[in-house]
Protein backbone atom coordinates (compact mmCIF):
# COMPACT_ATOMS: atom_id res chain seq x y z
CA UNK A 1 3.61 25.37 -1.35
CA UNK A 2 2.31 21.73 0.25
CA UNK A 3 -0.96 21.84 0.64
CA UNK A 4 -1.29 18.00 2.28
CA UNK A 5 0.92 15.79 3.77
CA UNK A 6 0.14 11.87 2.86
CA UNK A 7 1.93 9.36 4.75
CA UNK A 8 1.53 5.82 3.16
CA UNK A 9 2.25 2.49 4.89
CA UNK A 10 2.38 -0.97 3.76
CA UNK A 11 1.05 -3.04 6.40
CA UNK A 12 2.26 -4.97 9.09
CA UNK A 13 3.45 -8.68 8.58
CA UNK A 14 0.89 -11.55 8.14
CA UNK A 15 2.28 -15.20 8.01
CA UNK A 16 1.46 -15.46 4.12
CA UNK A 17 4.41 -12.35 4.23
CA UNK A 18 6.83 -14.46 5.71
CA UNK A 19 6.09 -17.91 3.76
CA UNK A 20 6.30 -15.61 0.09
CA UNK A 21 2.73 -16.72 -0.33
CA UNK A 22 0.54 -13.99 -2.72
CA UNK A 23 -2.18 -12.26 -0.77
CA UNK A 24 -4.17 -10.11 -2.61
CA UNK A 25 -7.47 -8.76 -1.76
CA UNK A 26 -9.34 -11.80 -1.11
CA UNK A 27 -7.09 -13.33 1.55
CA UNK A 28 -8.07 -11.26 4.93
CA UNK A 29 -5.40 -12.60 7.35
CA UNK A 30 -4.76 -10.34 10.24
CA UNK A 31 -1.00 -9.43 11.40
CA UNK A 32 1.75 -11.91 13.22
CA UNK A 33 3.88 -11.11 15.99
CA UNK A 34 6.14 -10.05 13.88
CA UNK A 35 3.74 -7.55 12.11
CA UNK A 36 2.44 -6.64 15.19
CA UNK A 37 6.35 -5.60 16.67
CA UNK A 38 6.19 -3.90 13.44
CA UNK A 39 3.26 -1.63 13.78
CA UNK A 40 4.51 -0.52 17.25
CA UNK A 41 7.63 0.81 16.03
CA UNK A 42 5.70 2.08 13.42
CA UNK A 43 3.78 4.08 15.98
CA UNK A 44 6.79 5.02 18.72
CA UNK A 45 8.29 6.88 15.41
CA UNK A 46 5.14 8.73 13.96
CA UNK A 47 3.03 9.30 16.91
CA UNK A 48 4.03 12.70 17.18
CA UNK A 49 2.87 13.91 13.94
CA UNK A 50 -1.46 15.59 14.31
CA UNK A 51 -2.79 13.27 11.97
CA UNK A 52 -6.27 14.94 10.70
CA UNK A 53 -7.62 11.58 9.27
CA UNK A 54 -6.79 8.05 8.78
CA UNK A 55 -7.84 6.26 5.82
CA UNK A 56 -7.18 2.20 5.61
CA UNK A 57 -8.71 -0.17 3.05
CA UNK A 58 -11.01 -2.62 4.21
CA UNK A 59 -8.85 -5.71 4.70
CA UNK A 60 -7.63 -6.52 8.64
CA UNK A 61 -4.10 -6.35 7.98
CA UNK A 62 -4.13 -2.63 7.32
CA UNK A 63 -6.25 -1.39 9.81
CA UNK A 64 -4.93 -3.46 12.05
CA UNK A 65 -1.19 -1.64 11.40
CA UNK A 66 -2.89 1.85 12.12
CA UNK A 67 -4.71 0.75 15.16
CA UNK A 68 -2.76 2.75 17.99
CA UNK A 69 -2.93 5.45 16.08
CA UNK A 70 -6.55 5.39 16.28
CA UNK A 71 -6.60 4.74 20.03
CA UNK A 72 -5.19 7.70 20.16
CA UNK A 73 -8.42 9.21 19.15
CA UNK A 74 -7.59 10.12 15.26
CA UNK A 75 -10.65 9.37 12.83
CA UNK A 76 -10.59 6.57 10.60
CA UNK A 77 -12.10 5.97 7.18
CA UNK A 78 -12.45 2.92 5.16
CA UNK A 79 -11.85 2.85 1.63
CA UNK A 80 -12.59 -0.13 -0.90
CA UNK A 81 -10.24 1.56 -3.10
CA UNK A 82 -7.33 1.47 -1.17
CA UNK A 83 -7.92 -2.41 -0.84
CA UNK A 84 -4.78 -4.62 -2.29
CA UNK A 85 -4.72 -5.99 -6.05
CA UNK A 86 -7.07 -9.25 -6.61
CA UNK A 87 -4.77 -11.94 -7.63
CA UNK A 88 -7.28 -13.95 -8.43
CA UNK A 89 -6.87 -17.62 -7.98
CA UNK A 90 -3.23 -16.94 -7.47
CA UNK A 91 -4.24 -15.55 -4.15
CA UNK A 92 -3.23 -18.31 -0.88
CA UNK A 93 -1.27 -20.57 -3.34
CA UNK A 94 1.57 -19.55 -4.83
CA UNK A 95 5.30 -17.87 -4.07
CA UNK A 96 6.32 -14.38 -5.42
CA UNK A 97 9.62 -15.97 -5.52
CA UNK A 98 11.94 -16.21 -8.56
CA UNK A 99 11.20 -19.62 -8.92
CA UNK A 100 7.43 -19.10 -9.56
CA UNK A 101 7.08 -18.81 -13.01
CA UNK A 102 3.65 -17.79 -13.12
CA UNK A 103 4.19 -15.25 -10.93
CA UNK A 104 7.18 -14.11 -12.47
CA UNK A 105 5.57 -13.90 -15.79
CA UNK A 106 3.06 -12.04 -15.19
CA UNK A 107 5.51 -9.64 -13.70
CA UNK A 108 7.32 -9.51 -16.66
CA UNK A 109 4.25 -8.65 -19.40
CA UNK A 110 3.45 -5.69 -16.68
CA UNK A 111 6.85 -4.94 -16.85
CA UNK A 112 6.54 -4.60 -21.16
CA UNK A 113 3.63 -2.60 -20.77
CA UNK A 114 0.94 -5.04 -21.09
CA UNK A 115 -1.03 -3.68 -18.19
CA UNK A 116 -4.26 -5.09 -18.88
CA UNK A 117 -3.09 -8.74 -18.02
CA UNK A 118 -4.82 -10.12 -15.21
CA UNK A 119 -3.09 -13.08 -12.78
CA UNK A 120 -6.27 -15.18 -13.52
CA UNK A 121 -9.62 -15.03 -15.33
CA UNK A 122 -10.82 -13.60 -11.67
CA UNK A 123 -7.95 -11.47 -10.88
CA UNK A 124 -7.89 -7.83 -11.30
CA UNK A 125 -5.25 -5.94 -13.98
CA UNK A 126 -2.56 -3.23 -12.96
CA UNK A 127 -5.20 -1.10 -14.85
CA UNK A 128 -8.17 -2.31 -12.88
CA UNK A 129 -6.34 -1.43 -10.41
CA UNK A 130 -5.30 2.45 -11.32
CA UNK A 131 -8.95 3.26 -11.89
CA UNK A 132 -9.90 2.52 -8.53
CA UNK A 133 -7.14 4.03 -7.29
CA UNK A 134 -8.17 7.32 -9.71
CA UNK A 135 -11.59 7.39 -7.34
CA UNK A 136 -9.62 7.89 -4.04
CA UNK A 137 -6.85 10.71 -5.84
CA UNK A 138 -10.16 12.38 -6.50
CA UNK A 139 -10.91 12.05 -2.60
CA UNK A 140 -7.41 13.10 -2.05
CA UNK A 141 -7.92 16.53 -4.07
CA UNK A 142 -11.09 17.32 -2.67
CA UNK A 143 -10.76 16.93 1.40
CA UNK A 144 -9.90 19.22 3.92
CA UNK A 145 -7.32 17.02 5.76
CA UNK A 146 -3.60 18.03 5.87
CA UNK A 147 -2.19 15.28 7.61
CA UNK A 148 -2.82 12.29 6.22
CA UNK A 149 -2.14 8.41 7.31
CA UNK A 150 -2.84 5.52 4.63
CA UNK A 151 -2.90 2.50 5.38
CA UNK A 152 -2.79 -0.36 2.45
CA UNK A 153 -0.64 -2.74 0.75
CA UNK A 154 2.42 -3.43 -1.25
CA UNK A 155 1.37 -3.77 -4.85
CA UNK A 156 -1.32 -1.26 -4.37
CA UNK A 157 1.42 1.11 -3.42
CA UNK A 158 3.79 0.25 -6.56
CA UNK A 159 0.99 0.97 -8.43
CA UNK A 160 -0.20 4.42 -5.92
CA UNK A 161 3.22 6.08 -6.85
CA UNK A 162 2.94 5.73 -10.87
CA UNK A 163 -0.19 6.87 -10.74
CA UNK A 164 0.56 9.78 -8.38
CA UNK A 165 3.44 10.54 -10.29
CA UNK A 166 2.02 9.83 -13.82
CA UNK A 167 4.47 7.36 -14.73
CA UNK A 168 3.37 4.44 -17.01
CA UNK A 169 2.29 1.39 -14.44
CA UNK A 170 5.05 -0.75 -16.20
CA UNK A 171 7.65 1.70 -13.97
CA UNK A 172 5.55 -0.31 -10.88
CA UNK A 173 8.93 -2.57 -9.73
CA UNK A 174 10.95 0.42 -9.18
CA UNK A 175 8.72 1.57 -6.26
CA UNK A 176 9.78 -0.79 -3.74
CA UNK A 177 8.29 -2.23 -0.30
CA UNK A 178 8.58 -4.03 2.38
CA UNK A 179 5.95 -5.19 5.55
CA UNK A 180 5.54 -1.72 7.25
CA UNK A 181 7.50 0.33 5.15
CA UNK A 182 6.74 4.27 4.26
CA UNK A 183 6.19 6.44 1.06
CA UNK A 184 5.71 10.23 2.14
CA UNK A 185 3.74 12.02 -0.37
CA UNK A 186 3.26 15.96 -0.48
CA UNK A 187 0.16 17.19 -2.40
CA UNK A 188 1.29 21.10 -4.01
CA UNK A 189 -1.34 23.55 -4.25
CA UNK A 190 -0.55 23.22 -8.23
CA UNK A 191 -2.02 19.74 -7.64
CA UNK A 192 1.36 17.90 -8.42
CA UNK A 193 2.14 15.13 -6.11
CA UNK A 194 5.84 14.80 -5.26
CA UNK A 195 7.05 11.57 -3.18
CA UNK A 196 9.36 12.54 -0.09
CA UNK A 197 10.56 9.77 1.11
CA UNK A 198 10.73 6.07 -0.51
CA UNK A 199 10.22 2.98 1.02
CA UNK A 200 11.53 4.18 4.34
CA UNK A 201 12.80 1.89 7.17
CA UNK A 202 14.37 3.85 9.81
CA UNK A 203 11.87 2.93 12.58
CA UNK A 204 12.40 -0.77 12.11
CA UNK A 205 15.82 -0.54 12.78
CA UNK A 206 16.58 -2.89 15.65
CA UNK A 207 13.99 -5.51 14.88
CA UNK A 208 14.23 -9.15 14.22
């Protein structure tokens, strides 16, 4: 039987999203049009659904995507824990794309299993990472919400579903994203969470 109902969204656009430039949780940039177009589709498609509680992490982007919903009167919380990666000095200067190879690299010791290497001497590890997340599971468990909206960010959700799921963090590139995309998460009253829907689109059909 489910016992909660977790939507999770990546947020909106930002203009470091459509440049390929890393983010991360030091870089607080707030959402472009784009993003913003986004988030309103996002809403026009979900707004019928009671949401008990909205939790968002504490970076603009995010609670900027949930927003309406708010308007509308649903209670928000704001979560450190839910907060993006830290890539370090990475973060405002460098391309995810292929041709990065710093990027890449990293990508690909995560991808071995080496999940305690950080982007930069003041970046934070895929591990680093999964113990904060840990924190906000245990938040998760113990609420009394049903309905559940999360707001947060791309490599904090590739991270979310292995350690929701309990597969090994070096799985993390097979949970894909994209700006304002949605995981739907059911918690059972066994405690096992199974992932509904992946990386789902539907309501930005239609957009440019």
């Amino acid at each position: 039987m489910i016992q909660k109902e977790i939507y999770i969204i990546r947020h909106g656009q930002t203009d470091h999203n459509a440049k390929g430039i890393v983010q991360g949780r030091g870089v607080n940039l707030s959402l472009n049009e784009k993003g913003k177009r986004q988030a309103e589709a996002f809403f026009n498609a979900y707004k019928h659904i009671p949401f008990d509680i909205i939790y968002t992490s504490t970076l603009t982007r995010a609670q900027e995507t949930v927003e309406a919903f708010r308007q509308l009167g649903t209670p928000r919380e704001i979560f450190s824990e839910l907060d993006e990666i830290s890539w370090g000095e990475l973060e405002g200067s460098i391309s995810t794309a292929e041709t990065s190879e710093a990027f890449q690299s990293l990508i690909a010791r995560w991808k071995e299993g080496d999940i305690h290497a950080k982007p930069s001497e003041t970046g934070e590890s895929p591990y680093e990472l999964q113990q904060r997340q840990k924190k906000f599971i245990n938040h998760l468990h113990t609420t009394s919400h049903r309905k559940i909206l999360i707001g947060t960010h791309g490599r904090f959700i590739r991270a979310f579903m292995c350690t929701l799921t309990g597969k090994p963090l070096s799985e993390m590139e097979t949970f894909h994203h994209v700006n304002l995309c949605l995981y739907k998460v059911n918690l059972h009253e066994t405690g096992e969470f199974e992932i509904e829907l992946h990386c789902e689109q539907e309501h930005l059909e239609g957009l440019d």
